[in-house]
Protein backbone atom coordinates (compact mmCIF):
# COMPACT_ATOMS: atom_id res chain seq x y z
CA UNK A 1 -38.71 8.29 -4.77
CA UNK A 2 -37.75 11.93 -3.57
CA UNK A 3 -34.43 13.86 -4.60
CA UNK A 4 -33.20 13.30 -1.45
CA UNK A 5 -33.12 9.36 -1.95
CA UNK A 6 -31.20 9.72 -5.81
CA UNK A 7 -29.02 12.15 -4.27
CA UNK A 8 -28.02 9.66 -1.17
CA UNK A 9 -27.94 6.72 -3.99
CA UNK A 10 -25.96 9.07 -6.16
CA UNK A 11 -23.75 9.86 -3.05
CA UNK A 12 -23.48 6.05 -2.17
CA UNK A 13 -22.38 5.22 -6.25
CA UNK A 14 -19.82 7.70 -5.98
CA UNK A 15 -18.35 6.77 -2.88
CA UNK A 16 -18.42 3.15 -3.65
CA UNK A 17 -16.19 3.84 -6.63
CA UNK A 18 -13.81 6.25 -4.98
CA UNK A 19 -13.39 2.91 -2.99
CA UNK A 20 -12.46 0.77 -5.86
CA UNK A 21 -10.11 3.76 -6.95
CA UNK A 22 -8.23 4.08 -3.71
CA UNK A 23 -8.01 -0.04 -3.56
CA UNK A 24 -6.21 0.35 -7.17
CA UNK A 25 -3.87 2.99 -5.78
CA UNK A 26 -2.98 0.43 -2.83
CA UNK A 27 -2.24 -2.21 -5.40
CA UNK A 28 -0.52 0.24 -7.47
CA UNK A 29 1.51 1.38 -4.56
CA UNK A 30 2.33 -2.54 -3.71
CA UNK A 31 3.08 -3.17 -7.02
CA UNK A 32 5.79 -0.35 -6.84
CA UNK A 33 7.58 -1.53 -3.61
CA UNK A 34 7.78 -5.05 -5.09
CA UNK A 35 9.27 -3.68 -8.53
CA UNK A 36 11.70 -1.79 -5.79
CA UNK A 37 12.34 -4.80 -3.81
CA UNK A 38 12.97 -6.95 -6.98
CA UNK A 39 15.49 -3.76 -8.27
CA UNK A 40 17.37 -3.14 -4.84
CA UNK A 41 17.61 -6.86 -3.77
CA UNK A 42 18.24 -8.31 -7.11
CA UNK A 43 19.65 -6.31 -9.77
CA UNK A 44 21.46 -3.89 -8.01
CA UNK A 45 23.61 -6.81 -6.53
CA UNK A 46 24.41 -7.90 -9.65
CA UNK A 47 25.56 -4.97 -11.37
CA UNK A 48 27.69 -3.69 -8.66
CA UNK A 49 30.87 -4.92 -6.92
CA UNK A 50 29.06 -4.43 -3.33
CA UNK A 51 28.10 -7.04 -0.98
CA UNK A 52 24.77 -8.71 -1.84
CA UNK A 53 23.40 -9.24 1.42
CA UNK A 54 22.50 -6.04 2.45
CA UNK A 55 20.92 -5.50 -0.54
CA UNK A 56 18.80 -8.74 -0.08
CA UNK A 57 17.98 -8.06 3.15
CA UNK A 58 16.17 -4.50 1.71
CA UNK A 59 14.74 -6.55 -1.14
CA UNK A 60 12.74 -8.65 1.48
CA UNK A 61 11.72 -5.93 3.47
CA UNK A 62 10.38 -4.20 0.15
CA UNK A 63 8.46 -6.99 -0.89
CA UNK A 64 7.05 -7.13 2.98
CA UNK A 65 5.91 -3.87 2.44
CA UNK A 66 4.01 -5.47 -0.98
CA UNK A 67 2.01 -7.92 0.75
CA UNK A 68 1.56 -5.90 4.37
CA UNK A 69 -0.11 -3.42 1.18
CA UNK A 70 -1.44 -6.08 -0.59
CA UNK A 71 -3.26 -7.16 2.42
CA UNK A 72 -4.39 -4.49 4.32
CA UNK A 73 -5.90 -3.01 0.96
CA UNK A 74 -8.36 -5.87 0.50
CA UNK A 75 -8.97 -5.64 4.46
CA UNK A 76 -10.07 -1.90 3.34
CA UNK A 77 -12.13 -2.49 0.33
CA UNK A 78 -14.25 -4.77 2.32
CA UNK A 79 -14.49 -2.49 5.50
CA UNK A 80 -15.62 0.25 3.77
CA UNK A 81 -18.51 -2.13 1.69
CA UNK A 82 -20.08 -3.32 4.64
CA UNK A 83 -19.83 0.10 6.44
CA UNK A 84 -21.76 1.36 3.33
CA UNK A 85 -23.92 -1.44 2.81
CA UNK A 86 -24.81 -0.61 6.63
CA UNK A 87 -25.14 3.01 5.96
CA UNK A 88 -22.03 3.70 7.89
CA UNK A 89 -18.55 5.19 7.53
CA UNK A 90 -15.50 3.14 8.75
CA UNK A 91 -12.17 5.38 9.03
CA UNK A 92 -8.95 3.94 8.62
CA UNK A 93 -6.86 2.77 11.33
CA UNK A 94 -4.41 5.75 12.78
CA UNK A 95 -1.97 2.90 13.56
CA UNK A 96 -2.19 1.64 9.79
CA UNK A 97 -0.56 4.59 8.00
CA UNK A 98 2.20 5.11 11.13
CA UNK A 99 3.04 1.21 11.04
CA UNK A 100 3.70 1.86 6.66
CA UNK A 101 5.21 5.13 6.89
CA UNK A 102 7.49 3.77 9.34
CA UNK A 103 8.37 1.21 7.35
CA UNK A 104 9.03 2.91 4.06
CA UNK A 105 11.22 5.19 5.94
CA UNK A 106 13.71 2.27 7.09
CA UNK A 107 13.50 0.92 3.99
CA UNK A 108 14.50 4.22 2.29
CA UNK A 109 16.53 4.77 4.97
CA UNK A 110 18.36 1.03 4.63
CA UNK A 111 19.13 1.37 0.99
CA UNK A 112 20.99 4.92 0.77
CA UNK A 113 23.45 3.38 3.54
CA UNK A 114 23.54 0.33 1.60
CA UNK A 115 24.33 2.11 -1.28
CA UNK A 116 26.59 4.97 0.36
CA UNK A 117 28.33 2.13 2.63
């Protein structure tokens, strides 16, 4: 075996776990908008003299936000193992990170006029 092979199956090793570490910070991520969804439509509700339903409303849409990340990050993970398995690179979807960000911005958005209103 030459350098050059260690060095690609160091390369591979690496990359494979900088996969597993970016799934974790998916699920870390999803784990955050649930505990945001359960906080906003929940217990904000019920410590404050507001209207729930607005508040629901936000709740659901945070925990949609959990499993859309939930999802797509096991979608990932397993794109990115066959691409290497194949030798080959996969990129992420541009439409993936627009479709999120778009969505944690109404959310955001949704809950400081929920809780200015």
């Amino acid at each position: 075996m030459s350098s050059d092979d260690g060095e690609t199956v160091d390369a591979t090793r690496r990359t494979r776990l900088a996969n597993e570490r970016t799934y974790l910070a998916w699920w870390r991520t999803a784990l955050a908008a649930f505990a945001v969804g359960l906080g906003v439509g929940k217990v904000v509700p019920e410590l404050s003299d507001r209207t729930a339903w607005p508040f629901e409303v936000l709740g659901v849409g945070y925990v949609a936000l959990e499993i859309a990340l939930v999802v797509y990050s096991n979608r990932r993970l397993s794109a990115v193992e066959r691409a290497l398995d194949g030798g080959d690179y996969v990129g992420i979807d541009p439409a993936v990170p627009m479709v999120l960000s778009t969505a944690g911005i109404l959310l955001g958005l949704g809950t400081i006029a929920a809780l200015v209103a």
